[in-house]
Protein backbone atom coordinates (compact mmCIF):
# COMPACT_ATOMS: atom_id res chain seq x y z
CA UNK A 1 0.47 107.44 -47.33
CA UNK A 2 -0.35 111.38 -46.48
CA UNK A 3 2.53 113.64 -47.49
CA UNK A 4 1.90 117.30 -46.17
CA UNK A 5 3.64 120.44 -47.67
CA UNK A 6 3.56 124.05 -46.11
CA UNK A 7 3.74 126.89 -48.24
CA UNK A 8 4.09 128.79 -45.36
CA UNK A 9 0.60 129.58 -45.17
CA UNK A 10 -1.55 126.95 -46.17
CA UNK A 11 -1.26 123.26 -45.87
CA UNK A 12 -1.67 120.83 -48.78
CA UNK A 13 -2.64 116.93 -48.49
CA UNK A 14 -0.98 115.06 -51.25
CA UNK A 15 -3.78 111.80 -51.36
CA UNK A 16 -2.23 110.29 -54.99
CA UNK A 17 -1.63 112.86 -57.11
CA UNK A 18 -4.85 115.43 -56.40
CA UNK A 19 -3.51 117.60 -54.09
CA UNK A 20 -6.21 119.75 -51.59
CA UNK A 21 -5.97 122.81 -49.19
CA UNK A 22 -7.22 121.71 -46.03
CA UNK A 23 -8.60 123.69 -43.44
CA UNK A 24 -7.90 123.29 -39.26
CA UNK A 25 -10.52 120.99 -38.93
CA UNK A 26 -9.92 118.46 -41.44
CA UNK A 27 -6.70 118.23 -40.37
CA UNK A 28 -7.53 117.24 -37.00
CA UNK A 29 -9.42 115.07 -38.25
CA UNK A 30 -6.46 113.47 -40.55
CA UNK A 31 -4.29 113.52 -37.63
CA UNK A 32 -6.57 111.38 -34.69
CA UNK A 33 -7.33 109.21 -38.25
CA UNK A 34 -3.17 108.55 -38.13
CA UNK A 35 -2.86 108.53 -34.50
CA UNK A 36 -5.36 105.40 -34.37
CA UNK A 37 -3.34 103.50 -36.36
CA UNK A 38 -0.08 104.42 -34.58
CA UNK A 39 1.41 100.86 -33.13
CA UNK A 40 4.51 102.13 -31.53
CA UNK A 41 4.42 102.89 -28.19
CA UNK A 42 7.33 104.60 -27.80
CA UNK A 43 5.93 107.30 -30.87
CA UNK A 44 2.76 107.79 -29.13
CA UNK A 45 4.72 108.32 -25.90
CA UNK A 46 6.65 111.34 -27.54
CA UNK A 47 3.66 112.79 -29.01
CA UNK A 48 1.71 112.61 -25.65
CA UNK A 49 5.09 114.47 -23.81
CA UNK A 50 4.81 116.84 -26.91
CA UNK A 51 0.83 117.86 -26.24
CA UNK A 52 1.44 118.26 -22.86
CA UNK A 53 4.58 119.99 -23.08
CA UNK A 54 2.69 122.64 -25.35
CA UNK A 55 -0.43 122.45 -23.60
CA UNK A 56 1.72 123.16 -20.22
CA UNK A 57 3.40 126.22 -21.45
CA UNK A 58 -0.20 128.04 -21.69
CA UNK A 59 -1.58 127.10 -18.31
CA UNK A 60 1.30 127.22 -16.18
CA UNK A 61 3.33 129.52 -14.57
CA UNK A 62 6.31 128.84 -12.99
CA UNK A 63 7.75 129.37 -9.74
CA UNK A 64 11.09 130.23 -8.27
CA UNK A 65 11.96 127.30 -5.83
CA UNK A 66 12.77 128.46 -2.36
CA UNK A 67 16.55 127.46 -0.73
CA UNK A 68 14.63 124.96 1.20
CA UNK A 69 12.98 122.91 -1.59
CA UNK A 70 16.09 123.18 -3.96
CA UNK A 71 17.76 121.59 -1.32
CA UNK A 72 15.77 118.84 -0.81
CA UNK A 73 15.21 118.32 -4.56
CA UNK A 74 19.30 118.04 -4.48
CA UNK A 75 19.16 115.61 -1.53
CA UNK A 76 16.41 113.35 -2.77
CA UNK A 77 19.12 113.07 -6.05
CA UNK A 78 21.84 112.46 -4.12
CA UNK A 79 19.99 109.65 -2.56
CA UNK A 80 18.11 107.93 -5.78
CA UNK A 81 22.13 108.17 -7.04
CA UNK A 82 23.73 106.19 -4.23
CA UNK A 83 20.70 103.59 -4.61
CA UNK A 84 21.37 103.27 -7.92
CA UNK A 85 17.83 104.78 -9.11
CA UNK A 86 19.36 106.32 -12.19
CA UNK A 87 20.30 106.11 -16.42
CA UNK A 88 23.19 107.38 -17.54
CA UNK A 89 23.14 110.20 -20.42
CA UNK A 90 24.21 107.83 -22.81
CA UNK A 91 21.46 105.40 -22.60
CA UNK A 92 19.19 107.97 -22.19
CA UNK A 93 20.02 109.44 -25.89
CA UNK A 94 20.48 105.96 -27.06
CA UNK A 95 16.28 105.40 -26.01
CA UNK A 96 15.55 107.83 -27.91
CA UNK A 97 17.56 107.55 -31.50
């Protein structure tokens, strides 16, 4: 088992005992090495949203909706709610404890 520690500058790799400063690449490398062997998909789902979430914020830029499209965002949630298309916030936080 890898435990990292930040000194608030660099970042050591405790492998045993011998600790090592690692540089950006190796710790790529470490982390696709621990990805691989990830088996939950529900922790590989949260990293994904967390990538793309960060990646996202670089690239995009957002856009004030107009009147028109906020309304039909509200009525298309009106709708999904009447049909039933919908979790309540309460199983939504208990999916993710």
């Amino acid at each position: 088992m890898n435990i990292f520690l930040h000194n608030g500058k660099d970042l050591f790799c405790k492998f045993g005992i011998k600790f090592s400063k690692m540089d950006l690449q190796t710790r790529k490398i470490e982390f696709i090495q621990e990805f691989l062997k990830l088996e939950s998909e529900e922790l590989i789902f949260q990293l994904e949203h967390l990538l793309k979430k960060n990646s996202s914020k670089k690239v995009s830029v957002l856009k004030p909706l107009t009147k028109k499209e906020l309304n039909a965002r509200i009525d298309k949630a009106e709708q999904d709610f009447a049909s039933g298309k919908f979790i309540s916030s309460e199983k939504l936080l208990e999916k993710y404890r």
